[in-house]
C-alpha atoms as a PDB file:
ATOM      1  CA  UNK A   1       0.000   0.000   0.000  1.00  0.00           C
ATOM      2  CA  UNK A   2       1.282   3.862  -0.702  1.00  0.00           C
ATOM      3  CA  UNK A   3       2.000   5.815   2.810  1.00  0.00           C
ATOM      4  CA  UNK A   4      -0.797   8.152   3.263  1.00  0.00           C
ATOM      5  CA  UNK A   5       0.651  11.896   2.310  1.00  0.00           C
ATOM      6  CA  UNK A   6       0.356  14.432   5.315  1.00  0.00           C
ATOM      7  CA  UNK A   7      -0.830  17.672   4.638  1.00  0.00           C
ATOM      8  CA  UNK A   8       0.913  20.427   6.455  1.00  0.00           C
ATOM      9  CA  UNK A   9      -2.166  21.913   8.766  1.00  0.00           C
ATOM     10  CA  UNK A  10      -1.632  25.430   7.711  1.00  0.00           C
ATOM     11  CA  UNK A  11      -2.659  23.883   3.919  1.00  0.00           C
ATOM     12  CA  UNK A  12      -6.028  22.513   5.376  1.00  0.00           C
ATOM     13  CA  UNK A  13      -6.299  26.365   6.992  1.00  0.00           C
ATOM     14  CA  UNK A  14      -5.700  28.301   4.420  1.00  0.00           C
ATOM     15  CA  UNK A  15      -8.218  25.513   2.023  1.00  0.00           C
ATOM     16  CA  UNK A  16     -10.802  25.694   4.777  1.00  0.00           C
ATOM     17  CA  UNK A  17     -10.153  29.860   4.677  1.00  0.00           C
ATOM     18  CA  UNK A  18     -10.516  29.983   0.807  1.00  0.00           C
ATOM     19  CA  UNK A  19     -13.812  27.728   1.092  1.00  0.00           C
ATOM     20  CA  UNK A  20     -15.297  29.961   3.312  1.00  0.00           C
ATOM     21  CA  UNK A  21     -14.629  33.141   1.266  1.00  0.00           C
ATOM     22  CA  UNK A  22     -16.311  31.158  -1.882  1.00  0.00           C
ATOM     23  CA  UNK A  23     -19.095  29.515   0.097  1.00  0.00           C
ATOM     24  CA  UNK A  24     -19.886  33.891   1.084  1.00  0.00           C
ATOM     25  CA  UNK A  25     -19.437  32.632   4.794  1.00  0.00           C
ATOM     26  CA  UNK A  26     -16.030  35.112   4.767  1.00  0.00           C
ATOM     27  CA  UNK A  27     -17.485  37.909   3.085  1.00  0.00           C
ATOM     28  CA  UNK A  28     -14.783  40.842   1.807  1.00  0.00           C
ATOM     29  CA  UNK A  29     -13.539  43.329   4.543  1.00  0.00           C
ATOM     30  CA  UNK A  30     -13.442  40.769   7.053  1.00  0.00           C
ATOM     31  CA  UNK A  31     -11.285  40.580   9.627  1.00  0.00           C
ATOM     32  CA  UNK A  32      -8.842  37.253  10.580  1.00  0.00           C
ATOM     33  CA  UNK A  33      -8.409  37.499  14.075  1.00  0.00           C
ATOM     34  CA  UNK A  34      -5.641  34.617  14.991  1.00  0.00           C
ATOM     35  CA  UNK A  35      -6.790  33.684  18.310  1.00  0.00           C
ATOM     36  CA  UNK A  36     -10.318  33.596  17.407  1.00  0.00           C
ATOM     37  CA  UNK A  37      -9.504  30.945  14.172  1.00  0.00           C
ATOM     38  CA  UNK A  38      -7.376  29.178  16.372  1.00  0.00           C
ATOM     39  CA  UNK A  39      -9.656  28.752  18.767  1.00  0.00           C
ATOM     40  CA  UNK A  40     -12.677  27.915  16.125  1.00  0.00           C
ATOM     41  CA  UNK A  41      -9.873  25.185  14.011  1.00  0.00           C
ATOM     42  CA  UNK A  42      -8.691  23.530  17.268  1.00  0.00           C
ATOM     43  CA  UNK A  43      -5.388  24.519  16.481  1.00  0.00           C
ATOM     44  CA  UNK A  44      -2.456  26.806  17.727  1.00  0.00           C
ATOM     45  CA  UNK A  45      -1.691  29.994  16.258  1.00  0.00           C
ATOM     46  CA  UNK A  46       1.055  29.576  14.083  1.00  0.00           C
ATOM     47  CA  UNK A  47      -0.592  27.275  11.384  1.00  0.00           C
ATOM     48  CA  UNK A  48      -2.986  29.973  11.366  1.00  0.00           C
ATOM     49  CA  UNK A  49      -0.264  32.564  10.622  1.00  0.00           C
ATOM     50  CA  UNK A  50       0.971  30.486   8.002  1.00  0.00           C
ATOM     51  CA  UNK A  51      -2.101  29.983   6.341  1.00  0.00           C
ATOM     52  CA  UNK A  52      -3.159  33.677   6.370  1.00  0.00           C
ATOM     53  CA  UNK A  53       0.389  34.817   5.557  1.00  0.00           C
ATOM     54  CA  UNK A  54      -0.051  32.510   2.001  1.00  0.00           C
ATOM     55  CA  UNK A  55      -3.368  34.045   1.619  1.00  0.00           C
ATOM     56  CA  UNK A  56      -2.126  37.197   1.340  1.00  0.00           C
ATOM     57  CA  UNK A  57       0.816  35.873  -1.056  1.00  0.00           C
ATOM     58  CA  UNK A  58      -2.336  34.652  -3.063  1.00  0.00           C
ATOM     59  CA  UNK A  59      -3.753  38.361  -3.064  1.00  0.00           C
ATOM     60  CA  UNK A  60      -7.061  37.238  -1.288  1.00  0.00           C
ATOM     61  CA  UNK A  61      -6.138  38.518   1.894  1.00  0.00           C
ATOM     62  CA  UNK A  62      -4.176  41.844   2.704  1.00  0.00           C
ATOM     63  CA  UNK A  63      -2.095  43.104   5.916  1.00  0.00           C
ATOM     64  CA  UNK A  64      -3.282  46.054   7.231  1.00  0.00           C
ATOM     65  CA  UNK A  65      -1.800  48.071  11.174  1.00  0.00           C
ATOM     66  CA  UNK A  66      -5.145  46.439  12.076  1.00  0.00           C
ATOM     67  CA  UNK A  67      -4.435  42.815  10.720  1.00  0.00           C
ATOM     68  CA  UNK A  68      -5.437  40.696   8.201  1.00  0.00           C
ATOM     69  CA  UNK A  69      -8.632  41.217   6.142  1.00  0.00           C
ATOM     70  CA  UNK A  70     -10.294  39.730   3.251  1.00  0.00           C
ATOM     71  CA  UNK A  71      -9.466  41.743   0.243  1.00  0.00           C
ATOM     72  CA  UNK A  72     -11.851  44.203  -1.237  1.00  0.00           C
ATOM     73  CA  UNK A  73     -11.896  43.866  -4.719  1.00  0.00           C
ATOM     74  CA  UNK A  74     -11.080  47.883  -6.441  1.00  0.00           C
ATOM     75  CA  UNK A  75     -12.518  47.944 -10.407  1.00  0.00           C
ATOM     76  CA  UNK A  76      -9.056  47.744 -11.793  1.00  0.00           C
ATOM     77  CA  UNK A  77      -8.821  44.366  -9.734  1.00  0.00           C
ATOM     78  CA  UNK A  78     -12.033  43.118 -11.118  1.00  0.00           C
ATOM     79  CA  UNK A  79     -10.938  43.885 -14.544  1.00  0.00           C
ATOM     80  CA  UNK A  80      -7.723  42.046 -13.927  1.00  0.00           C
ATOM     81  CA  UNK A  81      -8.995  39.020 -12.551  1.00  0.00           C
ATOM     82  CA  UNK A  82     -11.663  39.183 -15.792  1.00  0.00           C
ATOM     83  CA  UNK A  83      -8.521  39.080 -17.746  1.00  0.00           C
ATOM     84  CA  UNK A  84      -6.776  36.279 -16.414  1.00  0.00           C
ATOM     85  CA  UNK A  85      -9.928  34.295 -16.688  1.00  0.00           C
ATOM     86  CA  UNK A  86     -10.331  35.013 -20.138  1.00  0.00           C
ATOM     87  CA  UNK A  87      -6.933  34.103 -20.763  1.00  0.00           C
ATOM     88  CA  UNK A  88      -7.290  30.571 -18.567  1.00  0.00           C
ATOM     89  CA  UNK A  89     -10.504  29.663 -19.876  1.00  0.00           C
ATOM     90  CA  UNK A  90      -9.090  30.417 -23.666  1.00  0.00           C
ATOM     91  CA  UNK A  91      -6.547  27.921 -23.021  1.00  0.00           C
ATOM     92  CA  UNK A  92      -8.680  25.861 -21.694  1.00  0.00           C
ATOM     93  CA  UNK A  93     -11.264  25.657 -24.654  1.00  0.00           C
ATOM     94  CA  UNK A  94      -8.016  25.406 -27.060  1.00  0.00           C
ATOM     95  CA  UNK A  95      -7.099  21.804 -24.937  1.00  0.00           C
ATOM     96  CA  UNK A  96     -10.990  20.956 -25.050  1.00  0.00           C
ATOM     97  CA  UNK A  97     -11.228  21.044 -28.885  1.00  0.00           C
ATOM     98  CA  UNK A  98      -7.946  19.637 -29.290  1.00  0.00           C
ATOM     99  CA  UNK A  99      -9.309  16.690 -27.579  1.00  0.00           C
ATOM    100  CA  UNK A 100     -12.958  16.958 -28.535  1.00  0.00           C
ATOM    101  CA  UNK A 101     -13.382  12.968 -28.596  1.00  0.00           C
ATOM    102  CA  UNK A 102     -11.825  12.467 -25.022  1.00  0.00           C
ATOM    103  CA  UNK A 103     -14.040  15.509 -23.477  1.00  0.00           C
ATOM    104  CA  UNK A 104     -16.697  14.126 -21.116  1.00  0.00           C
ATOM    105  CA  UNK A 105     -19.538  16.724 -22.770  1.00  0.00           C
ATOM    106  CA  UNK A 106     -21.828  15.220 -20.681  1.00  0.00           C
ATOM    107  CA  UNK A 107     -20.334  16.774 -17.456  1.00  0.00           C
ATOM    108  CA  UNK A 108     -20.516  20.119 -19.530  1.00  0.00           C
ATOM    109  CA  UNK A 109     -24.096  19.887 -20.039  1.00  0.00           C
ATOM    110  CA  UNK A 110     -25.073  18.824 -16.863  1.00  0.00           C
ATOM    111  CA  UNK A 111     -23.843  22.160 -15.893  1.00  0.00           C
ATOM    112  CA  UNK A 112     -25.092  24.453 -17.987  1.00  0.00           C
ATOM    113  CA  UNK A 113     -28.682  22.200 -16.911  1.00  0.00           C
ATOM    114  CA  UNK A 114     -27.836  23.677 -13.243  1.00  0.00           C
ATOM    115  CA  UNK A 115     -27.564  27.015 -14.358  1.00  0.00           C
ATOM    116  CA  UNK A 116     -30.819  26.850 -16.358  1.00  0.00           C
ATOM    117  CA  UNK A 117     -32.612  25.419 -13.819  1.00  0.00           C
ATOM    118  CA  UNK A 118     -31.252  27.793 -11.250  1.00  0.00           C
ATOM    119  CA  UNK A 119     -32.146  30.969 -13.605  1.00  0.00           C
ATOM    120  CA  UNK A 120     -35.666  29.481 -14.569  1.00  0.00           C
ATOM    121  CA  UNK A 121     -36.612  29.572 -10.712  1.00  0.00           C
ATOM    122  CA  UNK A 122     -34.897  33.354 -10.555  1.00  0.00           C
ATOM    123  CA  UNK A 123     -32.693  32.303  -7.603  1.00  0.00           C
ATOM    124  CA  UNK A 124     -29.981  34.946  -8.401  1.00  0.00           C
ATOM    125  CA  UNK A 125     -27.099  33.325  -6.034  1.00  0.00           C
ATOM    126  CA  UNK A 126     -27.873  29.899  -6.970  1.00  0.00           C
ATOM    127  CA  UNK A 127     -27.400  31.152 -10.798  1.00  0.00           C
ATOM    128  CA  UNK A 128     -24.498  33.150 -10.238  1.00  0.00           C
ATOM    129  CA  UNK A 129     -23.045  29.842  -8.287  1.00  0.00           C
ATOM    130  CA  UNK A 130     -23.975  27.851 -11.411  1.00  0.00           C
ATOM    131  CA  UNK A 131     -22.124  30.391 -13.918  1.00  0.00           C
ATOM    132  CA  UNK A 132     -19.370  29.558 -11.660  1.00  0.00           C
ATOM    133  CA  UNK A 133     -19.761  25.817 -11.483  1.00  0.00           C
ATOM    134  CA  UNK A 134     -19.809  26.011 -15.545  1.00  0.00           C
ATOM    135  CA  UNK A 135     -16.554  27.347 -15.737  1.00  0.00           C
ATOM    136  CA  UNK A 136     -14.618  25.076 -12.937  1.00  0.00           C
ATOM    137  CA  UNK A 137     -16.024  21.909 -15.415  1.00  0.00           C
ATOM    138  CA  UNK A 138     -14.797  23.953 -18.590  1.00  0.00           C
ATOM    139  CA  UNK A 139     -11.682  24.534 -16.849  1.00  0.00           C
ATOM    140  CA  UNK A 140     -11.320  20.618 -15.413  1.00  0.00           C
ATOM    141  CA  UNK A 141     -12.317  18.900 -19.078  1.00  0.00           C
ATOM    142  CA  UNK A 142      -8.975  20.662 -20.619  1.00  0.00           C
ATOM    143  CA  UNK A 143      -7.216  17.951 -18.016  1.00  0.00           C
ATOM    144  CA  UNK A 144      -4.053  20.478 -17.405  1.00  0.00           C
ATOM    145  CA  UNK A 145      -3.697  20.102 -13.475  1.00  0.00           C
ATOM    146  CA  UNK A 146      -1.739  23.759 -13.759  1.00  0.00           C
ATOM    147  CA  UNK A 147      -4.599  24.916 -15.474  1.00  0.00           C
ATOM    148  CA  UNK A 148      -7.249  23.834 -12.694  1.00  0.00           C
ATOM    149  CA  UNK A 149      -4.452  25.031  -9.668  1.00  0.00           C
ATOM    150  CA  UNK A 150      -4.327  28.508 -11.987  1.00  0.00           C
ATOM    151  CA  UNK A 151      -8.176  28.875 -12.122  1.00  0.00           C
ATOM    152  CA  UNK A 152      -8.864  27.898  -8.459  1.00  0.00           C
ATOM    153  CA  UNK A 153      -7.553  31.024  -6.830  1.00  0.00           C
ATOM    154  CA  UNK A 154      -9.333  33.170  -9.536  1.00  0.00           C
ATOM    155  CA  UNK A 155     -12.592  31.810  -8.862  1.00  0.00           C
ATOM    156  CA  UNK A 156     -11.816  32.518  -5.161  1.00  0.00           C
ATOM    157  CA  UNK A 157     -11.441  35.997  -6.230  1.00  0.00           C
ATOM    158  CA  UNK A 158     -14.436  35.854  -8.373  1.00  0.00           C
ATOM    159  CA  UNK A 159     -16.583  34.825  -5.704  1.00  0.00           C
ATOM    160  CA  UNK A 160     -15.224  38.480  -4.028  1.00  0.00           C
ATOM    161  CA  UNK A 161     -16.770  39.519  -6.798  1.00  0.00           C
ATOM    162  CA  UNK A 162     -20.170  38.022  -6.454  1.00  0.00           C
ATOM    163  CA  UNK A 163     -20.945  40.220  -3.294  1.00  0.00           C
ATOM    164  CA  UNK A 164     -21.272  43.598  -5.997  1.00  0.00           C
ATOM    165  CA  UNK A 165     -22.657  41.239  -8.997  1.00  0.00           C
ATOM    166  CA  UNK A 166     -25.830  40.392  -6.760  1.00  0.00           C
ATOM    167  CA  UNK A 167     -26.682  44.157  -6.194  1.00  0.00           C
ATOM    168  CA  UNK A 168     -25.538  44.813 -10.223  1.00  0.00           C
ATOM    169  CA  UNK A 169     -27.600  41.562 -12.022  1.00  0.00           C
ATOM    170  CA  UNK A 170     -31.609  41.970 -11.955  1.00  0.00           C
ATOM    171  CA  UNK A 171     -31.996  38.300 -13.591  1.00  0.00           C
ATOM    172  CA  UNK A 172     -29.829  35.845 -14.482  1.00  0.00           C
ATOM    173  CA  UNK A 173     -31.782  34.582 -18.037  1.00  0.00           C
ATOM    174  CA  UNK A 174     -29.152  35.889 -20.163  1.00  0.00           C
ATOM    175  CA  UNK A 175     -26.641  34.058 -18.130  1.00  0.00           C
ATOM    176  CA  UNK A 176     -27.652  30.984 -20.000  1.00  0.00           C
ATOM    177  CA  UNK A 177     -27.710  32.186 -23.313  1.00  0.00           C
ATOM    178  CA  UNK A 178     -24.476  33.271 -22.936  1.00  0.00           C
ATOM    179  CA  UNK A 179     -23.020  29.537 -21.710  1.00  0.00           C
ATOM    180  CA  UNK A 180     -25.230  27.993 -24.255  1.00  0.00           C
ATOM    181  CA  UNK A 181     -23.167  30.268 -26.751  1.00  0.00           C
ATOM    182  CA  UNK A 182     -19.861  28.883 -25.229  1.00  0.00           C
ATOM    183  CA  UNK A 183     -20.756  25.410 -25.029  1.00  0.00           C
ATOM    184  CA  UNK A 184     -22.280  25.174 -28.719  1.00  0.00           C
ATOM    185  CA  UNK A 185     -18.938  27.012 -30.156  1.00  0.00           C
ATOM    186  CA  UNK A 186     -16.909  24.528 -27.849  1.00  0.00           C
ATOM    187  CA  UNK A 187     -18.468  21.319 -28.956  1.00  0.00           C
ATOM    188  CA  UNK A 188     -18.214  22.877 -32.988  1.00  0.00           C
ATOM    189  CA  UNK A 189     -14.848  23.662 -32.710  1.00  0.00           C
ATOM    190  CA  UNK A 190     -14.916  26.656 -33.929  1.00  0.00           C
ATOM    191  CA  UNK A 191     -12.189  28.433 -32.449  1.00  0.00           C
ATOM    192  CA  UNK A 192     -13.454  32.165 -33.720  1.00  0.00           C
ATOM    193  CA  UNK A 193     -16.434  31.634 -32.061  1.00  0.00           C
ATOM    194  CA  UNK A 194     -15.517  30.282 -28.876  1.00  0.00           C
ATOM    195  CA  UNK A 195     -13.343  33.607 -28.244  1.00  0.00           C
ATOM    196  CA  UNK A 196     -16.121  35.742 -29.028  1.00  0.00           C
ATOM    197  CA  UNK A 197     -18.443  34.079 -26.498  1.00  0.00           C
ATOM    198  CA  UNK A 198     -15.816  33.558 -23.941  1.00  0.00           C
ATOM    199  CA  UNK A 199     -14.558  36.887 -24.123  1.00  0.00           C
ATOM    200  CA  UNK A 200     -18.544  38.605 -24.574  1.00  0.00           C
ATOM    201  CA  UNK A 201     -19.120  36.773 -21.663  1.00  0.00           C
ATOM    202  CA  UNK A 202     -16.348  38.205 -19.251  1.00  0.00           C
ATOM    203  CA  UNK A 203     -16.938  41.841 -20.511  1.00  0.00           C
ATOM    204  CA  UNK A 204     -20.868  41.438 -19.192  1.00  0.00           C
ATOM    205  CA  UNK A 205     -19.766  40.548 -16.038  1.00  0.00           C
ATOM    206  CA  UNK A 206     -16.865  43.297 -16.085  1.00  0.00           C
ATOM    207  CA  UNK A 207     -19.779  45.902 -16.977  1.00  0.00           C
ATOM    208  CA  UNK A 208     -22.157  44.724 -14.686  1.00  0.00           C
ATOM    209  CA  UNK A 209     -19.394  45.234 -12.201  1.00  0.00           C
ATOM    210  CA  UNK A 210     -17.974  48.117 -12.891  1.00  0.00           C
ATOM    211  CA  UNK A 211     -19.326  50.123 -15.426  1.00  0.00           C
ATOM    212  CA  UNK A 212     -16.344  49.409 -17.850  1.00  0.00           C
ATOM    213  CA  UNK A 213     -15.467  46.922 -20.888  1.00  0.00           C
ATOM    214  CA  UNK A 214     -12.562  45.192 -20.930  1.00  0.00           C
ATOM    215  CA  UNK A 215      -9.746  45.683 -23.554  1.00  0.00           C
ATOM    216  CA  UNK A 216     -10.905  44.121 -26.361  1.00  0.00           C
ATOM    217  CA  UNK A 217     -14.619  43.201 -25.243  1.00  0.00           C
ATOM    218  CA  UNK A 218     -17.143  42.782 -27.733  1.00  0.00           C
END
């Protein structure tokens, strides 16, 4: 049998940390008071330091004189996490239609079914949790494990992002048009197309946010 790998406990931390700032339970602004975690984790402080310490490597938390917070996402942020998914999930389509015929489609269309079903009963955070389920499946069928590390920590950052897109979308209908649009292209091959909708896609959600398009948007 293969000797169980031990993961250092400041990993588990900071994976429990980043969970909790997806899930919305650590919302953005939010203060990471060692002793309390500590206390909450059943741990001592300094895996807690650790973990917070490569948070704020990852840019999701910052150091402030009063401590650590959850980052607050500025516009120019937004737009730059908008263009590093673009850029990801581009290279991720590529690997998908390179290796259309080994590309579990199923898996892609159970997702977009999620998001329909989520926007047909006008549950705006279960849609906008959908739209982001879509894109971690996306993402995963292009099998690149750097790829799927890579996209992880932006969709951590993207769910910092979801606390402005509730207050900015009214209905999440054309949400699904949009994936339908990616999926179709995807599953065509038809490279042209696919950057269109991927990249029509991320602008929406830049405007929405922020008022602005991104460089190139459509």
């Amino acid at each position: 049998m293969e000797p169980i790998a031990r993961v250092p406990t400041a990993l588990i931390i900071a994976r429990r940390i980043r969970e909790a700032i997806r899930d919305g339970t650590l919302s953005p602004g939010t203060r990471m008071v060692e002793t309390r975690l500590a206390e909450q984790l059943g741990v001592s402080r300094a895996p807690v330091r650790e973990a917070l310490q490569r948070l704020i490597q990852e840019g999701l938390a910052v150091n402030k004189r009063r401590g650590v917070f959850i980052r607050e996402l500025t516009s120019e942020d937004v737009l730059d996490v908008y263009l590093a998914r673009t850029a990801c999930e581009a290279a991720a389509a590529e690997a998908i239609m390179q290796a259309s015929d080994a590309v579990c489609w199923d898996v892609l269309e159970a997702a977009l079914g999620c998001l329909e079903e989520a926007a047909a009963e006008s549950d705006l955070r279960s849609t906008l949790e959908a739209d982001r389920h879509f894109h971690e499946r996306l993402v995963e069928a292009a099998g690149s494990p750097r790829l799927t590390r890579m996209f992880t920590t932006l969709l951590v950052e993207t769910a910092i992002c979801l606390h402005r897109l509730e207050g900015a979308y009214t209905e999440g209908t054309h949400l699904v048009e949009e994936h339908r649009r990616i999926l179709t292209a995807l599953r065509a091959g038809d490279r042209d197309e696919v950057s269109r909708a991927i990249t029509a896609h991320m602008d929406d959600a830049v405007q929405h946010l922020t008022g602005e398009r991104m460089a190139g948007g459509s």
